[in-house]
N, C-alpha and C. Protein backbone atom coordinates (compact mmCIF):
# COMPACT_ATOMS: atom_id res chain seq x y z
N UNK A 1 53.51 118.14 78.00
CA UNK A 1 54.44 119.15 77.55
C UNK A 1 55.84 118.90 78.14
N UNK A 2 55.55 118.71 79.40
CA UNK A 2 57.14 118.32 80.35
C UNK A 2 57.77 116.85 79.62
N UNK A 3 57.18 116.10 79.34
CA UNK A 3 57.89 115.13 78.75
C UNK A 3 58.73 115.05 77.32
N UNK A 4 57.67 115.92 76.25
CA UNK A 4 57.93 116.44 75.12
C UNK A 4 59.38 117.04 75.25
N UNK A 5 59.09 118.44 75.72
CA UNK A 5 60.39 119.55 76.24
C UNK A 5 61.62 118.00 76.34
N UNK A 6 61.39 117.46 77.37
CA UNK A 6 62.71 116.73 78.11
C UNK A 6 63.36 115.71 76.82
N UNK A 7 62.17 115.23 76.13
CA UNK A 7 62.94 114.48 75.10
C UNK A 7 63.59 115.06 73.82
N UNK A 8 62.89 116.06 73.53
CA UNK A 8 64.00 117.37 72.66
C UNK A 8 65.29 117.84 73.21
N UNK A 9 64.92 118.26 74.11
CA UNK A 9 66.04 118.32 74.71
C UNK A 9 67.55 117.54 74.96
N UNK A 10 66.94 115.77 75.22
CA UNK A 10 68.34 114.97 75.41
C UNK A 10 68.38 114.88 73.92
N UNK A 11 67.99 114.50 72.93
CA UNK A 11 67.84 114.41 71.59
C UNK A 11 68.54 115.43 70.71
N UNK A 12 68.46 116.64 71.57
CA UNK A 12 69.22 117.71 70.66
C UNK A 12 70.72 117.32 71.37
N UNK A 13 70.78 117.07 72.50
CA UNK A 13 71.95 116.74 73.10
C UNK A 13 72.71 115.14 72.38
N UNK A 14 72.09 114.84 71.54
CA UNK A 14 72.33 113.66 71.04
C UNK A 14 72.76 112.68 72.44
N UNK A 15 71.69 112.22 73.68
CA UNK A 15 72.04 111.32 74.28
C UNK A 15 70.92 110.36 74.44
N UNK A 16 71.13 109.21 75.23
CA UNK A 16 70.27 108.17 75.21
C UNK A 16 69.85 108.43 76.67
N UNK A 17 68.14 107.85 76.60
CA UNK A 17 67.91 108.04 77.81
C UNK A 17 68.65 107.86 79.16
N UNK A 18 69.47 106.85 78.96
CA UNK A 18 70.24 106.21 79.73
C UNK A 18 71.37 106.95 80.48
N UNK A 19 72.24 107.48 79.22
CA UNK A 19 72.97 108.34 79.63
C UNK A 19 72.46 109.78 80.42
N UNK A 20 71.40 110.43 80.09
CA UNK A 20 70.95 110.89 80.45
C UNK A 20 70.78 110.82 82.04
N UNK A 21 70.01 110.03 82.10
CA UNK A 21 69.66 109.52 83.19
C UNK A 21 70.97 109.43 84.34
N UNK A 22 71.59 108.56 84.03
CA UNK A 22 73.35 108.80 84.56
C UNK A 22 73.76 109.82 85.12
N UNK A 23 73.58 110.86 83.98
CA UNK A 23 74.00 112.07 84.36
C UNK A 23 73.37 112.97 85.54
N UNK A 24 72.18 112.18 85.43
CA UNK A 24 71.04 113.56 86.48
C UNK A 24 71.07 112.82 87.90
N UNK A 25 71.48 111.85 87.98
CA UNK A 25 71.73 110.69 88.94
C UNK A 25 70.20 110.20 89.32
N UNK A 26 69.87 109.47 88.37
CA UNK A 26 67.99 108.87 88.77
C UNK A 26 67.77 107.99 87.54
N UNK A 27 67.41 106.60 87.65
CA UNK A 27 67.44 105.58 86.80
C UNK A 27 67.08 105.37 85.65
N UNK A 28 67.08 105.22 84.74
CA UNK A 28 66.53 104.83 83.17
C UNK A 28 64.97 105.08 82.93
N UNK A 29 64.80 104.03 83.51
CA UNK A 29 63.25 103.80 83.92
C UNK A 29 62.46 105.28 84.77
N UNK A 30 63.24 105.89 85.27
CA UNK A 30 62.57 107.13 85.85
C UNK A 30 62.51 108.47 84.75
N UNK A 31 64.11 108.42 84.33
CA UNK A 31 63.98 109.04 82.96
C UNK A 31 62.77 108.93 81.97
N UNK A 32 63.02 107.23 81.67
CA UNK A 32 61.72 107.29 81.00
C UNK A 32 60.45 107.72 80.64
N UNK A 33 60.10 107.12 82.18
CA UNK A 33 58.73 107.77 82.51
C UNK A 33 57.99 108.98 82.59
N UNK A 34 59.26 109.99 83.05
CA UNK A 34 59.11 111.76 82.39
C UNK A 34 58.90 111.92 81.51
N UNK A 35 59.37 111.53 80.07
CA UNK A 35 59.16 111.92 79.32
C UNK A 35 57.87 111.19 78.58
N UNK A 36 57.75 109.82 79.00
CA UNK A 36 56.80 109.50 78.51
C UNK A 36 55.38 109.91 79.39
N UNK A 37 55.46 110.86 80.56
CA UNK A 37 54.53 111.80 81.04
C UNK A 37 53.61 110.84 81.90
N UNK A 38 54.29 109.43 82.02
CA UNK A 38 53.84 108.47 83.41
C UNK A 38 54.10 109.38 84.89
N UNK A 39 55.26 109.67 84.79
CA UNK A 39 55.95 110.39 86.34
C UNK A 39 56.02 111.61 85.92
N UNK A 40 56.21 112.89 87.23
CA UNK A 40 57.09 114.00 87.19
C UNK A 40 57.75 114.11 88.59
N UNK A 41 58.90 114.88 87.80
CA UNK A 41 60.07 114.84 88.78
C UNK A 41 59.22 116.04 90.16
N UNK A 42 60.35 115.59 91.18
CA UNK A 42 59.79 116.77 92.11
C UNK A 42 60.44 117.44 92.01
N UNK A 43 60.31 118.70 92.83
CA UNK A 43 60.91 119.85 92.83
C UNK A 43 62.41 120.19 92.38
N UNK A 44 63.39 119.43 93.31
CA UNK A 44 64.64 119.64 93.41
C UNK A 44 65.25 118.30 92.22
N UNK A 45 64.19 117.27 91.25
CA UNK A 45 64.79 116.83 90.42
C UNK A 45 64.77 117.68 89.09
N UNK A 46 63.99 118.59 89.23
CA UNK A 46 63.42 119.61 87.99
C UNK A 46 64.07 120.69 87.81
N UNK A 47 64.58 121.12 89.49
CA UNK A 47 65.77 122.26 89.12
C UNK A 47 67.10 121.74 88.46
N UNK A 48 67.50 120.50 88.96
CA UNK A 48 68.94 119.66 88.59
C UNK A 48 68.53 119.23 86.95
N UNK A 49 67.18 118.86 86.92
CA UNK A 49 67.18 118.58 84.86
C UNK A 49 67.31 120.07 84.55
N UNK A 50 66.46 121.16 84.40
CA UNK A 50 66.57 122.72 83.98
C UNK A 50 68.23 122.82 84.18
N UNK A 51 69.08 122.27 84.98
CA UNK A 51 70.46 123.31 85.24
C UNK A 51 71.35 122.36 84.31
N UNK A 52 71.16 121.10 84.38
CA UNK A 52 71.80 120.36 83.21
C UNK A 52 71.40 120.42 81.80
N UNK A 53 70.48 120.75 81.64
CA UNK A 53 69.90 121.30 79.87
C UNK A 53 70.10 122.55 79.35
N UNK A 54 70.21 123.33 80.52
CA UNK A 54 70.62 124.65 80.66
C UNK A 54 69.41 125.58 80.10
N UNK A 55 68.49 125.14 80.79
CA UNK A 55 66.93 125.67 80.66
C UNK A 55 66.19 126.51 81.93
N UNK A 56 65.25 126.80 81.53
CA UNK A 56 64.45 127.37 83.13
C UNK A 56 63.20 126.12 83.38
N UNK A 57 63.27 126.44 84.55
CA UNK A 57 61.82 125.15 84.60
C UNK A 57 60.89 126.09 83.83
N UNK A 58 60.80 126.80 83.81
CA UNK A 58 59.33 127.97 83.25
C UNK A 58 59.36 126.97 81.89
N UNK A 59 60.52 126.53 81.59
CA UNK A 59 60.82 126.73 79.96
C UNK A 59 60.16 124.74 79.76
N UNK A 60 60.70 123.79 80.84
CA UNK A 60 60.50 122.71 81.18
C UNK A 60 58.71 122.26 81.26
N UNK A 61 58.34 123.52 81.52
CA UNK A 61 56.59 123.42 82.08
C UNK A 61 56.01 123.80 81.19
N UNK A 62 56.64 124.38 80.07
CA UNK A 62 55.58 124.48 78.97
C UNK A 62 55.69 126.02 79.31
N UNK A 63 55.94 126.71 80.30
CA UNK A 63 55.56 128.33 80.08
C UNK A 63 55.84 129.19 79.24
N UNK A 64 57.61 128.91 78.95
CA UNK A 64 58.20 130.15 77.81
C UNK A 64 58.96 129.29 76.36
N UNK A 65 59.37 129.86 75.86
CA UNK A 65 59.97 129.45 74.57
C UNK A 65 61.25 130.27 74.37
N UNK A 66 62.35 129.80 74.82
CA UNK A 66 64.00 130.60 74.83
C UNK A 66 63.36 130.97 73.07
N UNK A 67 63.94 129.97 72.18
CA UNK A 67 63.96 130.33 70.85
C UNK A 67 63.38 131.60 70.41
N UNK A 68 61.95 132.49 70.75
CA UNK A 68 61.65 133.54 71.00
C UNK A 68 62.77 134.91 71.31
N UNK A 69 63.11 134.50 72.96
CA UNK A 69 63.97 135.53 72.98
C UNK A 69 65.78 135.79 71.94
N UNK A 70 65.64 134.45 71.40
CA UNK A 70 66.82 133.82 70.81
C UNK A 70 66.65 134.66 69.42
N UNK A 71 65.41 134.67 68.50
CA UNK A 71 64.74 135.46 67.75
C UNK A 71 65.09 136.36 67.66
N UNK A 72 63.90 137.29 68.84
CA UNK A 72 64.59 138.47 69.03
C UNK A 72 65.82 139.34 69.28
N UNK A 73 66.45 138.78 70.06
CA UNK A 73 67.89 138.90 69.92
C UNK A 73 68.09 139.42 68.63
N UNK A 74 68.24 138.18 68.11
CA UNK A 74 69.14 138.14 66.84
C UNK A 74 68.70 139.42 65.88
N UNK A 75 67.47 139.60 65.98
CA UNK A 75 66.38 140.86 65.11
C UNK A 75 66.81 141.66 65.32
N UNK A 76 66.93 142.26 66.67
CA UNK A 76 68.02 143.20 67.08
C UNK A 76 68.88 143.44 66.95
N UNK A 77 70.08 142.49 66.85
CA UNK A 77 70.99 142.70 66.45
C UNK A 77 71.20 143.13 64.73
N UNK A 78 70.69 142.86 64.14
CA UNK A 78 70.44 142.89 62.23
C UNK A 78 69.97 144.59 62.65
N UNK A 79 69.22 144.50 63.18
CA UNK A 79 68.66 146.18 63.27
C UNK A 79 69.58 147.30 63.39
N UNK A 80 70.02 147.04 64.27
CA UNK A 80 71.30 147.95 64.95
C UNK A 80 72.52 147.69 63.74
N UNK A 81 72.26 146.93 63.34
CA UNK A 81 74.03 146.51 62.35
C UNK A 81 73.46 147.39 60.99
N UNK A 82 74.11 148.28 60.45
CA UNK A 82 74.48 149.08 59.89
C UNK A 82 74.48 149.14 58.48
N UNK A 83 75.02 147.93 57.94
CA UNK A 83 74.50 147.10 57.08
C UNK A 83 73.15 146.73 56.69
N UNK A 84 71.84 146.62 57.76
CA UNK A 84 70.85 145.97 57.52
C UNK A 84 70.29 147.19 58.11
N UNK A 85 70.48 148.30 58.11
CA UNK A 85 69.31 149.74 58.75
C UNK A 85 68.50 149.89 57.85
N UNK A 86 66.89 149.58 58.19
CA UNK A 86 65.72 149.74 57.53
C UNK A 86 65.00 151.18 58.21
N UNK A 87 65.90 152.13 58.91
CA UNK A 87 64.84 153.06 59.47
C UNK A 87 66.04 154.30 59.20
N UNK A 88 65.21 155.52 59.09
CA UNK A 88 65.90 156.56 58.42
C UNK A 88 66.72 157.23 59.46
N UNK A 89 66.97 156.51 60.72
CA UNK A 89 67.45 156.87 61.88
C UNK A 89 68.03 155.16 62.46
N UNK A 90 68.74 154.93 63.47
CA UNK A 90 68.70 154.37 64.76
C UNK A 90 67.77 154.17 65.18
N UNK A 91 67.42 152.75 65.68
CA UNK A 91 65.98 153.09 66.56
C UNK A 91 67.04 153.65 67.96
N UNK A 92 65.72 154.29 68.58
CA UNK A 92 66.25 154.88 70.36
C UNK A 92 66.30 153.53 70.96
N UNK A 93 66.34 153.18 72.40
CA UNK A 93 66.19 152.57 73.27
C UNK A 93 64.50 151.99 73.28
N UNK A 94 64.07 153.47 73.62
CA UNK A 94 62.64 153.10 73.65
C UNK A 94 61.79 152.76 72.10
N UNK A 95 62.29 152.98 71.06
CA UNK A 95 61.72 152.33 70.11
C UNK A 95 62.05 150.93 69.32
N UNK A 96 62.89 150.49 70.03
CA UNK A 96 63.86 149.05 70.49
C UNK A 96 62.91 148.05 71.39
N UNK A 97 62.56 149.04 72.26
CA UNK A 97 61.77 148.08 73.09
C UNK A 97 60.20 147.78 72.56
N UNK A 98 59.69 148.78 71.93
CA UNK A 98 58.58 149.03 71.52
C UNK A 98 58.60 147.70 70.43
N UNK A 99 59.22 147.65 69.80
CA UNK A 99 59.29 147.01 68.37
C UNK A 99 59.28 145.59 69.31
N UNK A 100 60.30 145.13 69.93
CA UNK A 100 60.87 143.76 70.82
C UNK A 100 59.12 143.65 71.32
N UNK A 101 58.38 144.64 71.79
CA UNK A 101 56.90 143.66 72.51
C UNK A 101 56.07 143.76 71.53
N UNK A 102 56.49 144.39 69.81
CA UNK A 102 55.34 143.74 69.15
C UNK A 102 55.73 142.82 68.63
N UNK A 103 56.62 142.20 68.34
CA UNK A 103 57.62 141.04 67.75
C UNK A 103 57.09 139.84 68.78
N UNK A 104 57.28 140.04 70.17
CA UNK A 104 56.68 138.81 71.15
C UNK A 104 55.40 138.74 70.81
N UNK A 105 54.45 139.79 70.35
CA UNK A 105 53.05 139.31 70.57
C UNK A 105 52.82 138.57 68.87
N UNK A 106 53.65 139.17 68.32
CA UNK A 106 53.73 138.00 67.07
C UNK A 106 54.10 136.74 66.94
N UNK A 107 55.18 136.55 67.67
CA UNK A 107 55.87 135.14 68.11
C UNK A 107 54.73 134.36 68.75
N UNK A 108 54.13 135.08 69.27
CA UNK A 108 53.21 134.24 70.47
C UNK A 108 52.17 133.73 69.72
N UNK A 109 51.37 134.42 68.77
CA UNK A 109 50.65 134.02 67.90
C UNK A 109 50.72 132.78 66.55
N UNK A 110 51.57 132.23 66.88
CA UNK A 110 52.48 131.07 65.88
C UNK A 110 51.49 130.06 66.29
């Protein structure tokens, strides 16, 4: 999964391993091997890839999926906009939130 993540990642960044690599200060060949899931970085190389991709390690390890909260967001926002009101009211706060954790348990189910 950690290797996957890392190569989407420089890829969406349109860079080459290389450059990549450059950037995080750790060799081609080490790059490589992350992603091709030979090596993993240690600790303090995993916080410096997450802060240069602008990710969480959670997100690096396979735990979460930004695009989700990226989703939701956006759902929210259409909701609230005035233009797109599907409810004969505002939702409240709390029926905002309500809706946002059945939306994750749908997302999650993909």
């Amino acid at each position: 999964m950690f290797g996957e993540r890392l190569r989407n990642l420089r890829e969406h960044q349109e860079m080459s391993q290389g450059e990549a690599a450059q950037k995080l200060g750790i060799t081609q060949n080490t790059y490589s091997r992350y992603e091709r899931g030979i090596r993993e970085p240690d600790y303090e190389t995993l916080k410096k890839i997450a802060n240069f991709y602008d990710v969480s390690i959670d997100y690096l390890l396979g735990n979460d999926d930004p695009s989700i909260e990226e989703d939701l967001t956006d759902l929210e926002n259409i909701l609230m906009n005035g233009r797109y009101t599907i409810y004969a009211h505002f939702p409240t706060d709390d029926e905002r939130e309500t809706l946002r954790d059945f939306l994750r348990v749908l997302y999650r189910r993909k």
